[in-house]
ModelCIF file with pLDDT and N, C-alpha, C, O atoms, coordinates in Angstrom:
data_MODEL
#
_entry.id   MODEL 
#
_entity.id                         1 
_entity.type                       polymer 
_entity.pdbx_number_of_molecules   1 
#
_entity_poly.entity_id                      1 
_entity_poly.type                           'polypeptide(L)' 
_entity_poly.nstd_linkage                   no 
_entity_poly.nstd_monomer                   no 
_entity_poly.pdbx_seq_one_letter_code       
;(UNK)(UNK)(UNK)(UNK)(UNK)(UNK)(UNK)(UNK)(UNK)(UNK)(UNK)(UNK)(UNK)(UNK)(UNK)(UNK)
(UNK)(UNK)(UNK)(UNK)(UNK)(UNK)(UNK)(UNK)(UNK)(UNK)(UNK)(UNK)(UNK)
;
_entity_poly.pdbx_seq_one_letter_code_can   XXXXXXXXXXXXXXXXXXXXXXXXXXXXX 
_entity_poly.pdbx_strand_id                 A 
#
loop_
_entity_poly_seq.entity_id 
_entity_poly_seq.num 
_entity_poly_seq.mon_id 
_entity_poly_seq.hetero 
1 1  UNK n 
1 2  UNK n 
1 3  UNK n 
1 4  UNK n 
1 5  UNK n 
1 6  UNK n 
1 7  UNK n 
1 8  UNK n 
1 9  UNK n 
1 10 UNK n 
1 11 UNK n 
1 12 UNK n 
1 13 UNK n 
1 14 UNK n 
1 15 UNK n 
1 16 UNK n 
1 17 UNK n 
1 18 UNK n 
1 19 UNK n 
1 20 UNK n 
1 21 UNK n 
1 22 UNK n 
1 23 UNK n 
1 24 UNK n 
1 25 UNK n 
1 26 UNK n 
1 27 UNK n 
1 28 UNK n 
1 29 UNK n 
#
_struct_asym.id          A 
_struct_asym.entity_id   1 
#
loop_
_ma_qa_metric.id 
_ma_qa_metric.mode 
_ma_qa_metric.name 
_ma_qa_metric.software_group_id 
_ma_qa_metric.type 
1 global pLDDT . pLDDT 
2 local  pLDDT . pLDDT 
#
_ma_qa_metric_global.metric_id      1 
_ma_qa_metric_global.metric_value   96.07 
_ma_qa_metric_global.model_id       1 
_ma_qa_metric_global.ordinal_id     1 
#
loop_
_ma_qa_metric_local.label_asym_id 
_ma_qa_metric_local.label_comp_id 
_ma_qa_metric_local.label_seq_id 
_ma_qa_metric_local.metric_id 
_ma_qa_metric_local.metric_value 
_ma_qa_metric_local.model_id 
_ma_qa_metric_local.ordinal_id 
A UNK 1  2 92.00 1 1  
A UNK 2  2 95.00 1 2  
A UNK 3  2 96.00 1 3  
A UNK 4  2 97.00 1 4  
A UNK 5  2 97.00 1 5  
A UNK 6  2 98.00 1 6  
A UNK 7  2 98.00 1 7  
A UNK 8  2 98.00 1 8  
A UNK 9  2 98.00 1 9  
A UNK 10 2 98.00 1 10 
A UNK 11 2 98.00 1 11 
A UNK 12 2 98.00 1 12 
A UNK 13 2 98.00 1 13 
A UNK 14 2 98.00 1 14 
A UNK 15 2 98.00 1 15 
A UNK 16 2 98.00 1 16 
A UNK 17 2 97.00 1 17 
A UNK 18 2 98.00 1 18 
A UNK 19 2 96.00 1 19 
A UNK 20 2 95.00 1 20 
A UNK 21 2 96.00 1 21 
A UNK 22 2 96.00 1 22 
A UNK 23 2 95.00 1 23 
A UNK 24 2 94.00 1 24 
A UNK 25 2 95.00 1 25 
A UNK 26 2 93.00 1 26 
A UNK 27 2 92.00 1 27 
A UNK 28 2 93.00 1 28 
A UNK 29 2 91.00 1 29 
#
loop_
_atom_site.group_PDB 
_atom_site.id 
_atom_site.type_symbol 
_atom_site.label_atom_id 
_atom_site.label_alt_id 
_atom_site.label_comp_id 
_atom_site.label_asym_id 
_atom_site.label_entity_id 
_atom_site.label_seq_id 
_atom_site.pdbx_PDB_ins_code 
_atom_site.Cartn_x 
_atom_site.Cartn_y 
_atom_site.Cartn_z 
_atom_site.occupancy 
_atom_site.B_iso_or_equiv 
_atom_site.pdbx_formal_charge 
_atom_site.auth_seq_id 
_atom_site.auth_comp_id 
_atom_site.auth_asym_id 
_atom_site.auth_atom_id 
_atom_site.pdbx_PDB_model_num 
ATOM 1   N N  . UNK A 1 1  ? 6.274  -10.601 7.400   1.00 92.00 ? 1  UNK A N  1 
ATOM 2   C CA . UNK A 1 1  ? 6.722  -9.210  7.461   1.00 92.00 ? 1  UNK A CA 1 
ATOM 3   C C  . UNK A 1 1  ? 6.363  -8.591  8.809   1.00 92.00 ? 1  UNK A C  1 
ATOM 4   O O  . UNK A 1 1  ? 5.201  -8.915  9.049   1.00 92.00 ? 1  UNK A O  1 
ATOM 5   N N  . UNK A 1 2  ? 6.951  -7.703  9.967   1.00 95.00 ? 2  UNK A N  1 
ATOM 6   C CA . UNK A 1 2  ? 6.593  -7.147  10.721  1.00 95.00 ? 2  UNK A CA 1 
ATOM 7   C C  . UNK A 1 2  ? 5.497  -5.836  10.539  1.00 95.00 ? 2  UNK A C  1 
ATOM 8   O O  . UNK A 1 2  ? 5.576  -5.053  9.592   1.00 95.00 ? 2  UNK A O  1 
ATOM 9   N N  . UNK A 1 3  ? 4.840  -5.777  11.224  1.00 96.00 ? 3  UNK A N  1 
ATOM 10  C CA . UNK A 1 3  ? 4.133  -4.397  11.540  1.00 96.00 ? 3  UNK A CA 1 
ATOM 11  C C  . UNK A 1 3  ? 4.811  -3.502  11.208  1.00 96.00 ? 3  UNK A C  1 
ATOM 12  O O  . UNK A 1 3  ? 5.975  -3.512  11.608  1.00 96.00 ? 3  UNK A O  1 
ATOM 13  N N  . UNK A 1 4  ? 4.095  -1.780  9.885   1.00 97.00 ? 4  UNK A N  1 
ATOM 14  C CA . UNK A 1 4  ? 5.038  -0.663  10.108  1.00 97.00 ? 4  UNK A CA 1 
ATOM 15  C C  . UNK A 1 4  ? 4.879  -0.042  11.564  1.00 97.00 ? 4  UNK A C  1 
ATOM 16  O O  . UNK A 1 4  ? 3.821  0.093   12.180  1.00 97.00 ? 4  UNK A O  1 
ATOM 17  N N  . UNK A 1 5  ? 6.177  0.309   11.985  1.00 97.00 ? 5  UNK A N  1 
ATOM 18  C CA . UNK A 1 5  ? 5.965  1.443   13.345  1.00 97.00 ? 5  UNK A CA 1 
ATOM 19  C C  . UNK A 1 5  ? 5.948  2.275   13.654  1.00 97.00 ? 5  UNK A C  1 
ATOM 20  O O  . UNK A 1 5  ? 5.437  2.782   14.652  1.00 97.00 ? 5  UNK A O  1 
ATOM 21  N N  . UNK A 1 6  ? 6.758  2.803   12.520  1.00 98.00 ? 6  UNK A N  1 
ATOM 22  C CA . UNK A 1 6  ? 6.475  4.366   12.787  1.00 98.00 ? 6  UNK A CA 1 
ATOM 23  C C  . UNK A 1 6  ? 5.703  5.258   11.077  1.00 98.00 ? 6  UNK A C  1 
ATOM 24  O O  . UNK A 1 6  ? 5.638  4.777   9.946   1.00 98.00 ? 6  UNK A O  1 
ATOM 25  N N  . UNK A 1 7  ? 5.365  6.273   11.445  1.00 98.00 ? 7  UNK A N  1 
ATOM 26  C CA . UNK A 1 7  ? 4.275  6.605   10.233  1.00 98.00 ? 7  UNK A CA 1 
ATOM 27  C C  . UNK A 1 7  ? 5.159  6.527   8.813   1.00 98.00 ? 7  UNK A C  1 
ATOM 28  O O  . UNK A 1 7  ? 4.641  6.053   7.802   1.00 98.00 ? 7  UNK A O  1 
ATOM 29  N N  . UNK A 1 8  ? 6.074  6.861   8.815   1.00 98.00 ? 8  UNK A N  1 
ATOM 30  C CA . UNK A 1 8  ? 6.627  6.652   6.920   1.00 98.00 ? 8  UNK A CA 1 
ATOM 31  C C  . UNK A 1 8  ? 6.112  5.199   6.973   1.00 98.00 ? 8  UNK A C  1 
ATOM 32  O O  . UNK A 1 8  ? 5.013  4.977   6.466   1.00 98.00 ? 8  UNK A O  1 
ATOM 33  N N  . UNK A 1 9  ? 6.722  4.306   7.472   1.00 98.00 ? 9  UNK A N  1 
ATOM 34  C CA . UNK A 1 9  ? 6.566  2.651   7.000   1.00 98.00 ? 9  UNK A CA 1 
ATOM 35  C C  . UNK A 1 9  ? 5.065  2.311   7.370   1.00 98.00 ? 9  UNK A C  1 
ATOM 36  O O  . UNK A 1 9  ? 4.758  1.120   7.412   1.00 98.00 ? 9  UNK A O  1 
ATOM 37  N N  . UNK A 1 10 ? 3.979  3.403   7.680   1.00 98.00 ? 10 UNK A N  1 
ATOM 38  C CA . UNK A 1 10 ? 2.551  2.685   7.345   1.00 98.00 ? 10 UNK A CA 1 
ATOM 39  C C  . UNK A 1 10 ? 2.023  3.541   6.388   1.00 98.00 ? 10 UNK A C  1 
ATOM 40  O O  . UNK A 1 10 ? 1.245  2.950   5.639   1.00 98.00 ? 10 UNK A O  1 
ATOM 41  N N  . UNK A 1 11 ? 2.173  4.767   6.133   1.00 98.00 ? 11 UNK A N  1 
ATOM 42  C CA . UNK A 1 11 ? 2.052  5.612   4.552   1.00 98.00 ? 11 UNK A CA 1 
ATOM 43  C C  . UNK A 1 11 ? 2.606  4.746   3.573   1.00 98.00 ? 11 UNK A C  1 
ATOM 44  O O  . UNK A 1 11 ? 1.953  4.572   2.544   1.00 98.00 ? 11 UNK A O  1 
ATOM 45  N N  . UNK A 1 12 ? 3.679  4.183   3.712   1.00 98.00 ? 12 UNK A N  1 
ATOM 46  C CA . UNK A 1 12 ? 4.183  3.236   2.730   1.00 98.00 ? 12 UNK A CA 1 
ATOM 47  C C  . UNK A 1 12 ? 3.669  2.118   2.680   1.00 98.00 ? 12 UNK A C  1 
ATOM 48  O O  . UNK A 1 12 ? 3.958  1.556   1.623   1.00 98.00 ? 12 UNK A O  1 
ATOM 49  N N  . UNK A 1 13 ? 2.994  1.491   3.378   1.00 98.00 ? 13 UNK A N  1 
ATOM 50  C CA . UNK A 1 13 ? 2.374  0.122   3.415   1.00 98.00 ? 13 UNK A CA 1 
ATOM 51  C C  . UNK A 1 13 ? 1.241  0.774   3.128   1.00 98.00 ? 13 UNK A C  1 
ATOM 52  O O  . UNK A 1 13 ? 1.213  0.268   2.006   1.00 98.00 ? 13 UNK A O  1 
ATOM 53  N N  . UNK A 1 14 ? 0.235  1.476   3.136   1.00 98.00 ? 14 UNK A N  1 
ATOM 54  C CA . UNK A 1 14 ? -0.811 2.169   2.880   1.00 98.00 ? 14 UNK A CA 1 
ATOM 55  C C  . UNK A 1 14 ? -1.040 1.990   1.047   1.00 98.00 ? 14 UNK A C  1 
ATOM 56  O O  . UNK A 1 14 ? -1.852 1.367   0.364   1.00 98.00 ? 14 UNK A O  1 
ATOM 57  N N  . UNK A 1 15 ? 0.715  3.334   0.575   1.00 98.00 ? 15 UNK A N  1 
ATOM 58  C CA . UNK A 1 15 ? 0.286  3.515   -0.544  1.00 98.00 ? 15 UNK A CA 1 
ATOM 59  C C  . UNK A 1 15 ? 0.549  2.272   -1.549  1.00 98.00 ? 15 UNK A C  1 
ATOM 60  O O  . UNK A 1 15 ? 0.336  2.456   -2.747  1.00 98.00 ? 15 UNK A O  1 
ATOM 61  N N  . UNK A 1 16 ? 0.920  1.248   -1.180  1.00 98.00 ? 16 UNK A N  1 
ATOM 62  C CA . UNK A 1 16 ? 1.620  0.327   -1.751  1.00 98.00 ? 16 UNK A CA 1 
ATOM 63  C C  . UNK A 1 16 ? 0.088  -0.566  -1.741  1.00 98.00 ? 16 UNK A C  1 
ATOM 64  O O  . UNK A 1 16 ? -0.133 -1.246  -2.743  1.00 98.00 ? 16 UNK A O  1 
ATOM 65  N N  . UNK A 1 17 ? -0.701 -0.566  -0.896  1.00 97.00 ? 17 UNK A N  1 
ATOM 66  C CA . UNK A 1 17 ? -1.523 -1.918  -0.851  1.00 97.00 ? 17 UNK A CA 1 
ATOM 67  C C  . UNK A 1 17 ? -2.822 -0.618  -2.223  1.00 97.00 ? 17 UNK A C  1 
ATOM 68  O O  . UNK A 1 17 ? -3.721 -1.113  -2.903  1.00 97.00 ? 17 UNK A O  1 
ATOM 69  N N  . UNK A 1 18 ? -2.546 0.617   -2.224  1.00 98.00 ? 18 UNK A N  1 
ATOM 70  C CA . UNK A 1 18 ? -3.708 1.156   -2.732  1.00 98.00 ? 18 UNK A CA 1 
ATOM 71  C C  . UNK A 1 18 ? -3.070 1.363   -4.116  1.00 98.00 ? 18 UNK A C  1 
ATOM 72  O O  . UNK A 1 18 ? -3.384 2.147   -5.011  1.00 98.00 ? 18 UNK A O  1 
ATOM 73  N N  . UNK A 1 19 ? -2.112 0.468   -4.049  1.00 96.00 ? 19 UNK A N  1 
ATOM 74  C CA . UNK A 1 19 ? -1.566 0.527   -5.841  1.00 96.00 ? 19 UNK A CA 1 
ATOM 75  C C  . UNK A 1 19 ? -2.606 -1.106  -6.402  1.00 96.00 ? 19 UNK A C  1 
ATOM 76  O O  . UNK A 1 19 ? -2.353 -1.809  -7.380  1.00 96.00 ? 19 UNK A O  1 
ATOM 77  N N  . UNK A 1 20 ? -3.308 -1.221  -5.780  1.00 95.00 ? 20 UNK A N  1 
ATOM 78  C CA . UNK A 1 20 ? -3.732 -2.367  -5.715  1.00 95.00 ? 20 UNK A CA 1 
ATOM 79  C C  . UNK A 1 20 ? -5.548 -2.421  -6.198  1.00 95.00 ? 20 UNK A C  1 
ATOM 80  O O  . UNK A 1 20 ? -6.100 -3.466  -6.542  1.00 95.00 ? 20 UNK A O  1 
ATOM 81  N N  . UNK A 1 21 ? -6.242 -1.075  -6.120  1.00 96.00 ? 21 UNK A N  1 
ATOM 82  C CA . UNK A 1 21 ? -7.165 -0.884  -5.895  1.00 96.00 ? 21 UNK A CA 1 
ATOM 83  C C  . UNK A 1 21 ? -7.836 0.555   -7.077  1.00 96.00 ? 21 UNK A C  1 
ATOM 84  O O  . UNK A 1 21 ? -7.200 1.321   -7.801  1.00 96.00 ? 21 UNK A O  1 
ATOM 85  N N  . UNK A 1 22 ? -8.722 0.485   -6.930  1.00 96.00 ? 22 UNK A N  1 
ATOM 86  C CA . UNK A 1 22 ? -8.656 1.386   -8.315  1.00 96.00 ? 22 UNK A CA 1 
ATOM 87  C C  . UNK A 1 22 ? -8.953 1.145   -9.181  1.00 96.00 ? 22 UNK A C  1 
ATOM 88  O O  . UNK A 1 22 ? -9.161 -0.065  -9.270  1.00 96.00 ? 22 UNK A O  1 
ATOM 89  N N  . UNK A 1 23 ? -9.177 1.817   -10.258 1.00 95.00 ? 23 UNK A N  1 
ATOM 90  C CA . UNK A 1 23 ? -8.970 1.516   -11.552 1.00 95.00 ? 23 UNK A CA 1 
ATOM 91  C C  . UNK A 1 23 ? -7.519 1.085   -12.228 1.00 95.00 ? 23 UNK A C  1 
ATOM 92  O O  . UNK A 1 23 ? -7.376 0.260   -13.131 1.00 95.00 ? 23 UNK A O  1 
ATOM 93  N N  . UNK A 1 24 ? -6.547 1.795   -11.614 1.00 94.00 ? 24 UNK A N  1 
ATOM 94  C CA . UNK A 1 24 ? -5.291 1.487   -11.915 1.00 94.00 ? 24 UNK A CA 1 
ATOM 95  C C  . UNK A 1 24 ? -4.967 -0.136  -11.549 1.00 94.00 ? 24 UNK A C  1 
ATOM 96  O O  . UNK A 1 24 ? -4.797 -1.039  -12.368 1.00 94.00 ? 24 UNK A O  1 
ATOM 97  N N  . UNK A 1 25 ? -4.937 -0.221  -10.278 1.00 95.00 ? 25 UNK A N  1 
ATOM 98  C CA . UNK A 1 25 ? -5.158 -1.450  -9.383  1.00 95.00 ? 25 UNK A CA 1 
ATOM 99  C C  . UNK A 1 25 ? -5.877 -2.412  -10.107 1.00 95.00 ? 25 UNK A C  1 
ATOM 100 O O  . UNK A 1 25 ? -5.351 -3.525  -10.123 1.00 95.00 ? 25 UNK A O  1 
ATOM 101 N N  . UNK A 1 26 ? -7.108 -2.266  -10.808 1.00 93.00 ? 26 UNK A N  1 
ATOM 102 C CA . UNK A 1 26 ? -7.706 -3.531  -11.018 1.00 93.00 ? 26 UNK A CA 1 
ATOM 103 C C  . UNK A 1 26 ? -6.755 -4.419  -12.079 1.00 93.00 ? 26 UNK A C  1 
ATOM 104 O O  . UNK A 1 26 ? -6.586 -5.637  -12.126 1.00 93.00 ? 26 UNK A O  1 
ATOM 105 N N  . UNK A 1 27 ? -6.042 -3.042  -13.151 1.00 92.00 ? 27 UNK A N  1 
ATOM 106 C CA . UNK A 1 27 ? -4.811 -3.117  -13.923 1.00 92.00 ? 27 UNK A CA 1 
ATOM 107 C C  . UNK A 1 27 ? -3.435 -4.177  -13.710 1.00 92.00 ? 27 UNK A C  1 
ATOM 108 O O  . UNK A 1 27 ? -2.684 -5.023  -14.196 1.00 92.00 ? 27 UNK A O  1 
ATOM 109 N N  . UNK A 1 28 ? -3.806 -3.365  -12.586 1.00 93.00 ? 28 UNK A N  1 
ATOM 110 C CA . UNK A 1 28 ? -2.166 -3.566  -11.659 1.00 93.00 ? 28 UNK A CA 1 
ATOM 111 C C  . UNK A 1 28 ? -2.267 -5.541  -11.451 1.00 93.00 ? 28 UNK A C  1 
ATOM 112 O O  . UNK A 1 28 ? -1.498 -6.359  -11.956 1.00 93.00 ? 28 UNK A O  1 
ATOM 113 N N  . UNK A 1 29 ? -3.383 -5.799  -10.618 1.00 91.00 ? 29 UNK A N  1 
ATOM 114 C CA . UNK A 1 29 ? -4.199 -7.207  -9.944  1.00 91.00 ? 29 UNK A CA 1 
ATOM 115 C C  . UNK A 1 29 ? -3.771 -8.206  -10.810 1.00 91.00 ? 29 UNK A C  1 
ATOM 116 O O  . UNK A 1 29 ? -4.148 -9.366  -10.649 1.00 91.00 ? 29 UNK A O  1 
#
């Protein structure tokens, strides 16, 4: 996958890896 470059596509790579983490996340895993 390339690098995001501009800020939407690293907010989005952000909230996507922190669907991951959490309590929800451990769910999610």
């Amino acid at each position: 996958s390339p690098d995001p470059e501009t800020i939407e596509a690293k907010l989005l790579f952000d909230a996507d890896k922190l669907e991951a983490t959490g309590a929800r996340g451990i769910v999610r895993l």
